[in-house]
ModelCIF file with pLDDT and N, C-alpha, C, O atoms, coordinates in Angstrom:
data_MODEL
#
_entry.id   MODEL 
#
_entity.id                         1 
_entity.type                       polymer 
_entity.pdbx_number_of_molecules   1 
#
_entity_poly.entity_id                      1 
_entity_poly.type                           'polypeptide(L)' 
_entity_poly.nstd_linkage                   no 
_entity_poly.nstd_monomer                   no 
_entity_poly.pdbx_seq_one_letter_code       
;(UNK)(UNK)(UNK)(UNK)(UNK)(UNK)(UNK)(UNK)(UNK)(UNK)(UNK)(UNK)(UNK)(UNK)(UNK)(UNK)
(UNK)(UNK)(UNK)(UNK)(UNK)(UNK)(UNK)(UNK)(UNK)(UNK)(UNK)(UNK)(UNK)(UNK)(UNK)(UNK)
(UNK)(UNK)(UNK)(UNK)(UNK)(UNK)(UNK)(UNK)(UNK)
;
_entity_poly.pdbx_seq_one_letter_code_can   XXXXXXXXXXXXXXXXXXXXXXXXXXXXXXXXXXXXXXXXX 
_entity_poly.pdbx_strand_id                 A 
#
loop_
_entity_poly_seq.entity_id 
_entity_poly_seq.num 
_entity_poly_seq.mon_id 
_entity_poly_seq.hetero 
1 1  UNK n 
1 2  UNK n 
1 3  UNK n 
1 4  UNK n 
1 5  UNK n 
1 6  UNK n 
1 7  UNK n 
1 8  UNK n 
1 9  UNK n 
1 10 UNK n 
1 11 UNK n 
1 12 UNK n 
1 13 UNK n 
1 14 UNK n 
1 15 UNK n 
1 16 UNK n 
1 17 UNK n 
1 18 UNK n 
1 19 UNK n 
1 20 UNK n 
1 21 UNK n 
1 22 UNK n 
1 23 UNK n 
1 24 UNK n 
1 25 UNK n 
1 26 UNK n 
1 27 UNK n 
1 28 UNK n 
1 29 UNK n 
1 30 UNK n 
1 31 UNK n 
1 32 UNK n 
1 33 UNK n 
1 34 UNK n 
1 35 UNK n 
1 36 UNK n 
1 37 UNK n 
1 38 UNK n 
1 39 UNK n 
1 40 UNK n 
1 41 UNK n 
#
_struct_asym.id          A 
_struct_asym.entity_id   1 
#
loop_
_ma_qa_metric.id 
_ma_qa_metric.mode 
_ma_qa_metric.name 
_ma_qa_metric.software_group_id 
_ma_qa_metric.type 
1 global pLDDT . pLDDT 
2 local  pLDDT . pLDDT 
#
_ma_qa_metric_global.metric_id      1 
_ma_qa_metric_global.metric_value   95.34 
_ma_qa_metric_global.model_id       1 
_ma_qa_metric_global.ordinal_id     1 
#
loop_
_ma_qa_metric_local.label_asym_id 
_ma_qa_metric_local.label_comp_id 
_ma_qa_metric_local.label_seq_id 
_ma_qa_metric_local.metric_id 
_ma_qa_metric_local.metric_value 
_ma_qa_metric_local.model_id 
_ma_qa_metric_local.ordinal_id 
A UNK 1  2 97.00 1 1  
A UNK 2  2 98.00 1 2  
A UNK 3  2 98.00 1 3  
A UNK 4  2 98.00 1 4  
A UNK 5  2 98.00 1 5  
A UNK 6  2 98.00 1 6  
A UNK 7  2 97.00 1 7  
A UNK 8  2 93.00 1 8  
A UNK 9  2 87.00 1 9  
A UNK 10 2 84.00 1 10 
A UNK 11 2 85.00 1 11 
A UNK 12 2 88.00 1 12 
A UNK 13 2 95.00 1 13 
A UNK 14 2 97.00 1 14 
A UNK 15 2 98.00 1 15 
A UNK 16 2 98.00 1 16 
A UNK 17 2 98.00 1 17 
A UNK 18 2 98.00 1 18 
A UNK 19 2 98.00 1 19 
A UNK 20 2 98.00 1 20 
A UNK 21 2 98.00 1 21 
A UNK 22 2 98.00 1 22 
A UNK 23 2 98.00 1 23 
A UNK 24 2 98.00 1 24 
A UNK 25 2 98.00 1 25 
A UNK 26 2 98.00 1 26 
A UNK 27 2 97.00 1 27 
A UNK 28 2 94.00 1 28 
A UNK 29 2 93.00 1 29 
A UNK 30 2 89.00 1 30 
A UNK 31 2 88.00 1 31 
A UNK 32 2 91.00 1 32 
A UNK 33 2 91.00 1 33 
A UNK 34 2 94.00 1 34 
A UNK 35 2 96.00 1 35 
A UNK 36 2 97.00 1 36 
A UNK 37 2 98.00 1 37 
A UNK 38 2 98.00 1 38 
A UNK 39 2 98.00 1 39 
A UNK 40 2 98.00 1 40 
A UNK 41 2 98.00 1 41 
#
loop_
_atom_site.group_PDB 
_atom_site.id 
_atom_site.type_symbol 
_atom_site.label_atom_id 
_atom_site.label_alt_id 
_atom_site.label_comp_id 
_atom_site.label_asym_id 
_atom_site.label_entity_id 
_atom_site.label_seq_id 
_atom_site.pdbx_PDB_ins_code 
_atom_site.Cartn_x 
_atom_site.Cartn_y 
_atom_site.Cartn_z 
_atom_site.occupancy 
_atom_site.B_iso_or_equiv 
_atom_site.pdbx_formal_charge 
_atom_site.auth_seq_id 
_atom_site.auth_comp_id 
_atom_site.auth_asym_id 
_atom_site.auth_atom_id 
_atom_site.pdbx_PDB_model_num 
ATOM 1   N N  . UNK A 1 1  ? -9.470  24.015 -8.020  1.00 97.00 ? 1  UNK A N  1 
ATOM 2   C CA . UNK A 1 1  ? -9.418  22.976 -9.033  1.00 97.00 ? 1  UNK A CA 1 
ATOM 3   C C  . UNK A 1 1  ? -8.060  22.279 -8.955  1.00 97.00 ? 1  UNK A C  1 
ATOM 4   O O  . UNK A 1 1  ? -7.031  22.951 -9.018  1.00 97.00 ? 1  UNK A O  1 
ATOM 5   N N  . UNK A 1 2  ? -8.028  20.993 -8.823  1.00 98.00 ? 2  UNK A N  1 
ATOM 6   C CA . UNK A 1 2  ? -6.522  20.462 -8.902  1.00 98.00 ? 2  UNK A CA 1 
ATOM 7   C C  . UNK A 1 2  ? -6.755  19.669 -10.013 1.00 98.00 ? 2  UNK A C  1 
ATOM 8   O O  . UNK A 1 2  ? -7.778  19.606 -10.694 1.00 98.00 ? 2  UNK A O  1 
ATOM 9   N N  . UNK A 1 3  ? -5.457  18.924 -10.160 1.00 98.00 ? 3  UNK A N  1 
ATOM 10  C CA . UNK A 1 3  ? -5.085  17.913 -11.336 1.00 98.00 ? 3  UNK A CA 1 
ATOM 11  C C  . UNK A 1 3  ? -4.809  16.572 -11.191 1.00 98.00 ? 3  UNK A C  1 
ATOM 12  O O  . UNK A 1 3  ? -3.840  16.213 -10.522 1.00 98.00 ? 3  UNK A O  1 
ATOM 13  N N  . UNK A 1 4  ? -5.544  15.784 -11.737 1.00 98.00 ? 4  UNK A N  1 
ATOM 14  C CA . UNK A 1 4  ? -5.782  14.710 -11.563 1.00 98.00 ? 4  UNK A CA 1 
ATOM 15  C C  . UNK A 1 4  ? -5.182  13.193 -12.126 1.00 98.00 ? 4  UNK A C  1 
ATOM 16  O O  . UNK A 1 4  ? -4.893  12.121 -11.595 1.00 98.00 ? 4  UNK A O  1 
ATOM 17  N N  . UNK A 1 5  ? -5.169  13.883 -13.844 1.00 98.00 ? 5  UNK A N  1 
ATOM 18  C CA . UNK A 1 5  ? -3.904  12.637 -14.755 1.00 98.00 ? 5  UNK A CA 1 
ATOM 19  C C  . UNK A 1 5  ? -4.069  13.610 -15.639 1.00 98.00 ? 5  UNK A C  1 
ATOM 20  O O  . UNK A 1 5  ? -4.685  14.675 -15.608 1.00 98.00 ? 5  UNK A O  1 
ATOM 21  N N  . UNK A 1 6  ? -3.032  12.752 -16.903 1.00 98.00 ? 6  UNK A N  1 
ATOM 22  C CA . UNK A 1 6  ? -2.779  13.506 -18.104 1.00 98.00 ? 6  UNK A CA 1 
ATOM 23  C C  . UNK A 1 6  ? -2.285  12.104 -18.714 1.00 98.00 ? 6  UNK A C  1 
ATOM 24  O O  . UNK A 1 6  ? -1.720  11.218 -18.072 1.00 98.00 ? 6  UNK A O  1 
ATOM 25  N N  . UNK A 1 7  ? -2.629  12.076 -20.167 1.00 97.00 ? 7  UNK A N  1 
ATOM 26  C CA . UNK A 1 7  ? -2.049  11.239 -21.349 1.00 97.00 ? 7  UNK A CA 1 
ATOM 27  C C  . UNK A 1 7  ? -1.135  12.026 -22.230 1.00 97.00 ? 7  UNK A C  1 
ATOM 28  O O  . UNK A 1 7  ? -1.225  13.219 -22.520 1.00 97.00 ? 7  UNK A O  1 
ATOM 29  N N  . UNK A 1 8  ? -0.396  11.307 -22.539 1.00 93.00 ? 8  UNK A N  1 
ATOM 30  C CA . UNK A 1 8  ? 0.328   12.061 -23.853 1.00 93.00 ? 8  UNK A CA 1 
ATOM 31  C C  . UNK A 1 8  ? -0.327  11.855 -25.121 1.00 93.00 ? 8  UNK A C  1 
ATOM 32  O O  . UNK A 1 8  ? -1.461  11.375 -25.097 1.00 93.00 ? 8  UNK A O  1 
ATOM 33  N N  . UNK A 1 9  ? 0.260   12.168 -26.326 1.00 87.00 ? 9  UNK A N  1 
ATOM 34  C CA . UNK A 1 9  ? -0.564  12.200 -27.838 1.00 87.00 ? 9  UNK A CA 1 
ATOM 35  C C  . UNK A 1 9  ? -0.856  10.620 -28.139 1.00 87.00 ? 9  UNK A C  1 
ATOM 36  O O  . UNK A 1 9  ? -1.983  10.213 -28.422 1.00 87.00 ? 9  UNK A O  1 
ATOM 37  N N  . UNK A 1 10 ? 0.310   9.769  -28.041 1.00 84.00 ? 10 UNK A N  1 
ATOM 38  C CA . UNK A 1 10 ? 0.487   8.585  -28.389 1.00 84.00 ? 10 UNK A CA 1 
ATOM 39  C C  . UNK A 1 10 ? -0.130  7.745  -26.717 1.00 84.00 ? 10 UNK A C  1 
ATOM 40  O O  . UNK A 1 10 ? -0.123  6.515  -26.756 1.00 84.00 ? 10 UNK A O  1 
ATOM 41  N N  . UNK A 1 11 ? -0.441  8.164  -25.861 1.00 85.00 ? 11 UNK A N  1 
ATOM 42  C CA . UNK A 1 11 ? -0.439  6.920  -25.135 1.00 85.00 ? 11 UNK A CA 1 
ATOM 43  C C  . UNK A 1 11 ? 0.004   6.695  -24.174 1.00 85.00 ? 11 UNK A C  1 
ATOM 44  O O  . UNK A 1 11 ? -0.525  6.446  -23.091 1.00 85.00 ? 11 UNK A O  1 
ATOM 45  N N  . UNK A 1 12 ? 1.381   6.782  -24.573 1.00 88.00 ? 12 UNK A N  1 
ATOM 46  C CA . UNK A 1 12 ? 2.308   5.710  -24.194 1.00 88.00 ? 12 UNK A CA 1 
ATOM 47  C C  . UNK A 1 12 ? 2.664   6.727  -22.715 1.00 88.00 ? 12 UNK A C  1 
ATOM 48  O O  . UNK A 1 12 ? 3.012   5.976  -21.804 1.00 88.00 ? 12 UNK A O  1 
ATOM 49  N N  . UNK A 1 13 ? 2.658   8.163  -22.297 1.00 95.00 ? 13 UNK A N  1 
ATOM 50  C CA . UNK A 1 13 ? 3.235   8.504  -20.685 1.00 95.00 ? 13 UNK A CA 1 
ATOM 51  C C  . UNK A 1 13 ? 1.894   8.683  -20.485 1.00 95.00 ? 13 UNK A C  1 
ATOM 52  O O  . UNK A 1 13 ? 1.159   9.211  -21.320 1.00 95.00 ? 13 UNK A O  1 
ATOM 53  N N  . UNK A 1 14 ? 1.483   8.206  -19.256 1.00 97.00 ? 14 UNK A N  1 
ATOM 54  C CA . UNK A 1 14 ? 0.416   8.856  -18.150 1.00 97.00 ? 14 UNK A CA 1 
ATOM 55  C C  . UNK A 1 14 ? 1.145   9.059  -16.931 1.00 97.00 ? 14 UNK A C  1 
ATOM 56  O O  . UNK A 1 14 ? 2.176   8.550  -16.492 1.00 97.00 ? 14 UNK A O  1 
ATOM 57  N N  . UNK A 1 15 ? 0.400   9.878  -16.519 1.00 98.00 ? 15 UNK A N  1 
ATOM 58  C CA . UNK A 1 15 ? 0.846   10.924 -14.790 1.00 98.00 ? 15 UNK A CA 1 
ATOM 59  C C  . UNK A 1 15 ? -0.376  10.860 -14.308 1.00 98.00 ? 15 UNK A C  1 
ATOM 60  O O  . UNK A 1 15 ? -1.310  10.827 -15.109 1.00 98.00 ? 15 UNK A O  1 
ATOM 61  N N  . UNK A 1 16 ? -0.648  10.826 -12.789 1.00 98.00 ? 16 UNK A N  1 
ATOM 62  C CA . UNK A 1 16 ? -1.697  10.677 -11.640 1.00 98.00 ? 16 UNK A CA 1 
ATOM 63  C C  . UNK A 1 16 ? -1.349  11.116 -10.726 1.00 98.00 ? 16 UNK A C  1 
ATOM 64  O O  . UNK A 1 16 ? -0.330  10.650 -10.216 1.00 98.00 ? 16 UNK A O  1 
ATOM 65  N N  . UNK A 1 17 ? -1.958  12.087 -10.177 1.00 98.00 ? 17 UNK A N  1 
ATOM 66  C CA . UNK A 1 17 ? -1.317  12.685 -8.914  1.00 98.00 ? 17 UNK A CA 1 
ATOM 67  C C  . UNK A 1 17 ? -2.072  11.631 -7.922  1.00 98.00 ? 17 UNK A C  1 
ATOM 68  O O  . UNK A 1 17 ? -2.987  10.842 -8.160  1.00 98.00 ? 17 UNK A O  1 
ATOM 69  N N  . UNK A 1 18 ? -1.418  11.882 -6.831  1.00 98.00 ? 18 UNK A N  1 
ATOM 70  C CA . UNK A 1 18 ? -0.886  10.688 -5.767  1.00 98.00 ? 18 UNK A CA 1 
ATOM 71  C C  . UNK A 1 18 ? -2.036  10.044 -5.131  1.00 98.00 ? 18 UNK A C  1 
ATOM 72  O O  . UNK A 1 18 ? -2.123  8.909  -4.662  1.00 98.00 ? 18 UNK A O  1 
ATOM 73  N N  . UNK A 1 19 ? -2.946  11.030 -5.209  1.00 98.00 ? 19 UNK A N  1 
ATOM 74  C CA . UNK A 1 19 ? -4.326  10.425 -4.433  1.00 98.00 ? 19 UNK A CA 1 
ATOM 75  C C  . UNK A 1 19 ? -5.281  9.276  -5.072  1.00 98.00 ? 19 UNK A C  1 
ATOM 76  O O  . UNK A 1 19 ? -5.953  8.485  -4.409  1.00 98.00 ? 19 UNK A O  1 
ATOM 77  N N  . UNK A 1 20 ? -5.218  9.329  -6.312  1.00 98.00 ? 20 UNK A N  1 
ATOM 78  C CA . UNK A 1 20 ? -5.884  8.384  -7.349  1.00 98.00 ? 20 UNK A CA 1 
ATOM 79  C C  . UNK A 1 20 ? -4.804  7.407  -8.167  1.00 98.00 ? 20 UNK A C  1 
ATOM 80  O O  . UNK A 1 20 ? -5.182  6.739  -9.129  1.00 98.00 ? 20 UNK A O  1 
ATOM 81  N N  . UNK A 1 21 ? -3.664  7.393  -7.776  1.00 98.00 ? 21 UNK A N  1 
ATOM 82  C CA . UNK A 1 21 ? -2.514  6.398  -8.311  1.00 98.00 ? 21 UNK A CA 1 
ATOM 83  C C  . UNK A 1 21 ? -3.504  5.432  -7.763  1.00 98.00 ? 21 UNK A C  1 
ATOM 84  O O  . UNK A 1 21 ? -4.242  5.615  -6.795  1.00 98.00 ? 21 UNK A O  1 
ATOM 85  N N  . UNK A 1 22 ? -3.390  4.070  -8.741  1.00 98.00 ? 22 UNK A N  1 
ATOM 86  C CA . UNK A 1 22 ? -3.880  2.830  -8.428  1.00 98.00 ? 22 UNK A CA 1 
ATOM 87  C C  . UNK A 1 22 ? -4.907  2.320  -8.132  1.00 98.00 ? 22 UNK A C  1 
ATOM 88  O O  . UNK A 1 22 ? -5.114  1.167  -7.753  1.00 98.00 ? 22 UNK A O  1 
ATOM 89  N N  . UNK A 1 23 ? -6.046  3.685  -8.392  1.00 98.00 ? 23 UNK A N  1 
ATOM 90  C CA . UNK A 1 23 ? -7.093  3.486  -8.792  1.00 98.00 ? 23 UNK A CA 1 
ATOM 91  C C  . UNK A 1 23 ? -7.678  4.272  -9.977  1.00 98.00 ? 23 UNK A C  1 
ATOM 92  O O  . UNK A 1 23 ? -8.596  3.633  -10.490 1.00 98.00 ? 23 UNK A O  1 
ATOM 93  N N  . UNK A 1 24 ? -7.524  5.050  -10.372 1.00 98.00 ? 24 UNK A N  1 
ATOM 94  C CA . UNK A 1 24 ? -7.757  5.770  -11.590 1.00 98.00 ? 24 UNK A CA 1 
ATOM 95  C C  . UNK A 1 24 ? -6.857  5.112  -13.079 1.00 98.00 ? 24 UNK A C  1 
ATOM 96  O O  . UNK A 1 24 ? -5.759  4.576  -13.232 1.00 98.00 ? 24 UNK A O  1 
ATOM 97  N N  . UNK A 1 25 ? -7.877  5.455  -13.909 1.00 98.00 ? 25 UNK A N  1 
ATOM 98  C CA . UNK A 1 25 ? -7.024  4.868  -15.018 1.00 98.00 ? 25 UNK A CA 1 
ATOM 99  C C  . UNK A 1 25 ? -7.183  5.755  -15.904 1.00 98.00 ? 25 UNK A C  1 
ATOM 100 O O  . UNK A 1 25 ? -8.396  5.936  -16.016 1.00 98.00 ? 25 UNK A O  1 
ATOM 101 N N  . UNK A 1 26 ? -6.260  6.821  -17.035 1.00 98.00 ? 26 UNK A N  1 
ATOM 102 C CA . UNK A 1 26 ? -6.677  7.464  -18.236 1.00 98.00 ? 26 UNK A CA 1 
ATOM 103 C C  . UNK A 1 26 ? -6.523  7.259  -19.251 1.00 98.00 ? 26 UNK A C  1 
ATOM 104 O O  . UNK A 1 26 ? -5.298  7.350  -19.341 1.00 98.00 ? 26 UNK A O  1 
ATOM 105 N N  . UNK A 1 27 ? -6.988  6.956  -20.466 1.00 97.00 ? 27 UNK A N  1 
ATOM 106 C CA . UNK A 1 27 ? -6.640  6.792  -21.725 1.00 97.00 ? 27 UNK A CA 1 
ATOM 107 C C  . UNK A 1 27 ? -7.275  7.730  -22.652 1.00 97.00 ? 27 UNK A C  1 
ATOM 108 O O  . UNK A 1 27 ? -7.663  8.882  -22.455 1.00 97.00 ? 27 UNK A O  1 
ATOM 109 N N  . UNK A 1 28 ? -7.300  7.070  -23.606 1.00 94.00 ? 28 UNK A N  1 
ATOM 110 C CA . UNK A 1 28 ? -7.772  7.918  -25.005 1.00 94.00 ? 28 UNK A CA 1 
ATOM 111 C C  . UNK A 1 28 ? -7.991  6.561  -26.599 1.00 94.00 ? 28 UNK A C  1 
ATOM 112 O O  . UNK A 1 28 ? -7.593  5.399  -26.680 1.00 94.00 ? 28 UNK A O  1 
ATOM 113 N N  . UNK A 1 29 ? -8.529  7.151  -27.293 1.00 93.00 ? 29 UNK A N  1 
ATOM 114 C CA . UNK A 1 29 ? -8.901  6.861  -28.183 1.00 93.00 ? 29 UNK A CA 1 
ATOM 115 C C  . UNK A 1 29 ? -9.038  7.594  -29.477 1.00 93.00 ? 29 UNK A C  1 
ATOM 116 O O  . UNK A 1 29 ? -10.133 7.690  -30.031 1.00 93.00 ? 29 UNK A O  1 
ATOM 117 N N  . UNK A 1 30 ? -7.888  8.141  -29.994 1.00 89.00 ? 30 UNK A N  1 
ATOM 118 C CA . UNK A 1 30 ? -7.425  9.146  -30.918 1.00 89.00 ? 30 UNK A CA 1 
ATOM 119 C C  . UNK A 1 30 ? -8.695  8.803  -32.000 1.00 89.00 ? 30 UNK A C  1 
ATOM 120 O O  . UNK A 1 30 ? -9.628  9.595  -32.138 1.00 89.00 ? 30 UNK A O  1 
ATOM 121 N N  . UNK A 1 31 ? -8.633  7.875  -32.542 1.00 88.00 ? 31 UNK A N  1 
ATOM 122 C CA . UNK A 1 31 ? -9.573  7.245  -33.775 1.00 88.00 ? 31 UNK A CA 1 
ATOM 123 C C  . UNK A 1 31 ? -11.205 8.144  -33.531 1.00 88.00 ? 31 UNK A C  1 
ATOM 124 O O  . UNK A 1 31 ? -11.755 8.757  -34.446 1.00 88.00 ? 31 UNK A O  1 
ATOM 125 N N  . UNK A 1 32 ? -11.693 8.047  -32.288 1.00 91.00 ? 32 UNK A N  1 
ATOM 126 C CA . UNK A 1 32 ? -13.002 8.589  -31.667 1.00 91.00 ? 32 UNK A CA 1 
ATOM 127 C C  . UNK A 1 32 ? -12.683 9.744  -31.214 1.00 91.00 ? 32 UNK A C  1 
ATOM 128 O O  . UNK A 1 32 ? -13.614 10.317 -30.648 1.00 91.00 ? 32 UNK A O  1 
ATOM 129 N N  . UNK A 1 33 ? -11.245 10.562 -31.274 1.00 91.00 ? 33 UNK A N  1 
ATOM 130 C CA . UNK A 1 33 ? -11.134 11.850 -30.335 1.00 91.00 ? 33 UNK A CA 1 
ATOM 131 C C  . UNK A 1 33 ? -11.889 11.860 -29.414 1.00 91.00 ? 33 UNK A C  1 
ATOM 132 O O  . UNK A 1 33 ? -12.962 12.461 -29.469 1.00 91.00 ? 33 UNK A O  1 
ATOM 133 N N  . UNK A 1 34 ? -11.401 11.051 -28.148 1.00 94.00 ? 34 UNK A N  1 
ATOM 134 C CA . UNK A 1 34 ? -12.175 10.681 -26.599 1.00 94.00 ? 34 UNK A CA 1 
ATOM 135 C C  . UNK A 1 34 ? -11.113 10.220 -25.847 1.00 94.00 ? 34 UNK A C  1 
ATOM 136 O O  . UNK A 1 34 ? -10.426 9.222  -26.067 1.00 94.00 ? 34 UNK A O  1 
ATOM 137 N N  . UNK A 1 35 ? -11.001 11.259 -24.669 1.00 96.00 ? 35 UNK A N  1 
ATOM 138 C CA . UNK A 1 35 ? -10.142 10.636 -23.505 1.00 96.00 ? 35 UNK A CA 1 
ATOM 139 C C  . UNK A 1 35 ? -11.020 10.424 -22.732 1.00 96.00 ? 35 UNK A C  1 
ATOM 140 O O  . UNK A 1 35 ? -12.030 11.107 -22.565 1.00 96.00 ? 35 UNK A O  1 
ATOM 141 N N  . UNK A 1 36 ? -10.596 9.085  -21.983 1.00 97.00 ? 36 UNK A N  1 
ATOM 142 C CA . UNK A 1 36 ? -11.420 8.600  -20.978 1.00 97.00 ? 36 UNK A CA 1 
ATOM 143 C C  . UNK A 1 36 ? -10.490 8.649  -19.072 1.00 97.00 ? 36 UNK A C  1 
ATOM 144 O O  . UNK A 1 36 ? -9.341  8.729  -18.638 1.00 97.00 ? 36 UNK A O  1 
ATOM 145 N N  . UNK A 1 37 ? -11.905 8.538  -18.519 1.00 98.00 ? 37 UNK A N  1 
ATOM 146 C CA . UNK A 1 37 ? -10.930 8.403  -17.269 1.00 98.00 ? 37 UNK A CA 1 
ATOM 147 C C  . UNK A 1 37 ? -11.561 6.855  -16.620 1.00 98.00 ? 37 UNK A C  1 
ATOM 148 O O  . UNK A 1 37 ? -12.790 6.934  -16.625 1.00 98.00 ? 37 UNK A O  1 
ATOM 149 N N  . UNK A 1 38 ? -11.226 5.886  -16.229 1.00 98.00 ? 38 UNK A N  1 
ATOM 150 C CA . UNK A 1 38 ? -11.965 4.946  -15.223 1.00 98.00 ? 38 UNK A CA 1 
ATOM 151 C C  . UNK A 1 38 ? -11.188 5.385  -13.808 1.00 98.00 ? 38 UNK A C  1 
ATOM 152 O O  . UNK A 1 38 ? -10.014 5.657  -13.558 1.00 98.00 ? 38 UNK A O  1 
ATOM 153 N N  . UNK A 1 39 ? -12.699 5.307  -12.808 1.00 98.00 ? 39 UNK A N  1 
ATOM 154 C CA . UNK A 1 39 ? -12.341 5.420  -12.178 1.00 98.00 ? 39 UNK A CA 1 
ATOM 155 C C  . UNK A 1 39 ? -13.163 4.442  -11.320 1.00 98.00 ? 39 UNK A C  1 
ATOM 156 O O  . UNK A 1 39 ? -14.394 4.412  -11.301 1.00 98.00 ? 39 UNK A O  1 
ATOM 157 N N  . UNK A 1 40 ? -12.115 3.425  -10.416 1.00 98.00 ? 40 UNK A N  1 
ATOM 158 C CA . UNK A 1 40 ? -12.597 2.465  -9.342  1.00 98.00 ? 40 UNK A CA 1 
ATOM 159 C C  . UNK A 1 40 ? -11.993 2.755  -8.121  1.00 98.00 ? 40 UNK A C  1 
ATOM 160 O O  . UNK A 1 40 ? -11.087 3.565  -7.919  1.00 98.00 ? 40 UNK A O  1 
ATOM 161 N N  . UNK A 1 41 ? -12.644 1.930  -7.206  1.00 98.00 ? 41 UNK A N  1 
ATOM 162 C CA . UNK A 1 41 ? -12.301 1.950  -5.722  1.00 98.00 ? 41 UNK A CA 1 
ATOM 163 C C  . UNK A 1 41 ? -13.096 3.526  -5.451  1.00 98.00 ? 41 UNK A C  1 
ATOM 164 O O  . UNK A 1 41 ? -13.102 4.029  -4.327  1.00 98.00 ? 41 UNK A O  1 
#
């Protein structure tokens, strides 16, 4: 199993390990308790 991204509480740091930089995207939506991932390319 490896690791892929991470959000912080607020948002505001995300991390992507190197293989999905610049195509992966993670967020969240505290209001809905839902992190999301998009993922293109």
């Amino acid at each position: 199993r490896e690791f892929v991204a991470y959000i912080s509480w607020s948002g505001g740091t995300t991390i992507y390990t190197d293989s999905v930089k610049g195509r992966f995207t993670i967020s969240r939506d505290n209001a809905k308790n839902t992190v999301y991932l998009q993922m293109n390319s």
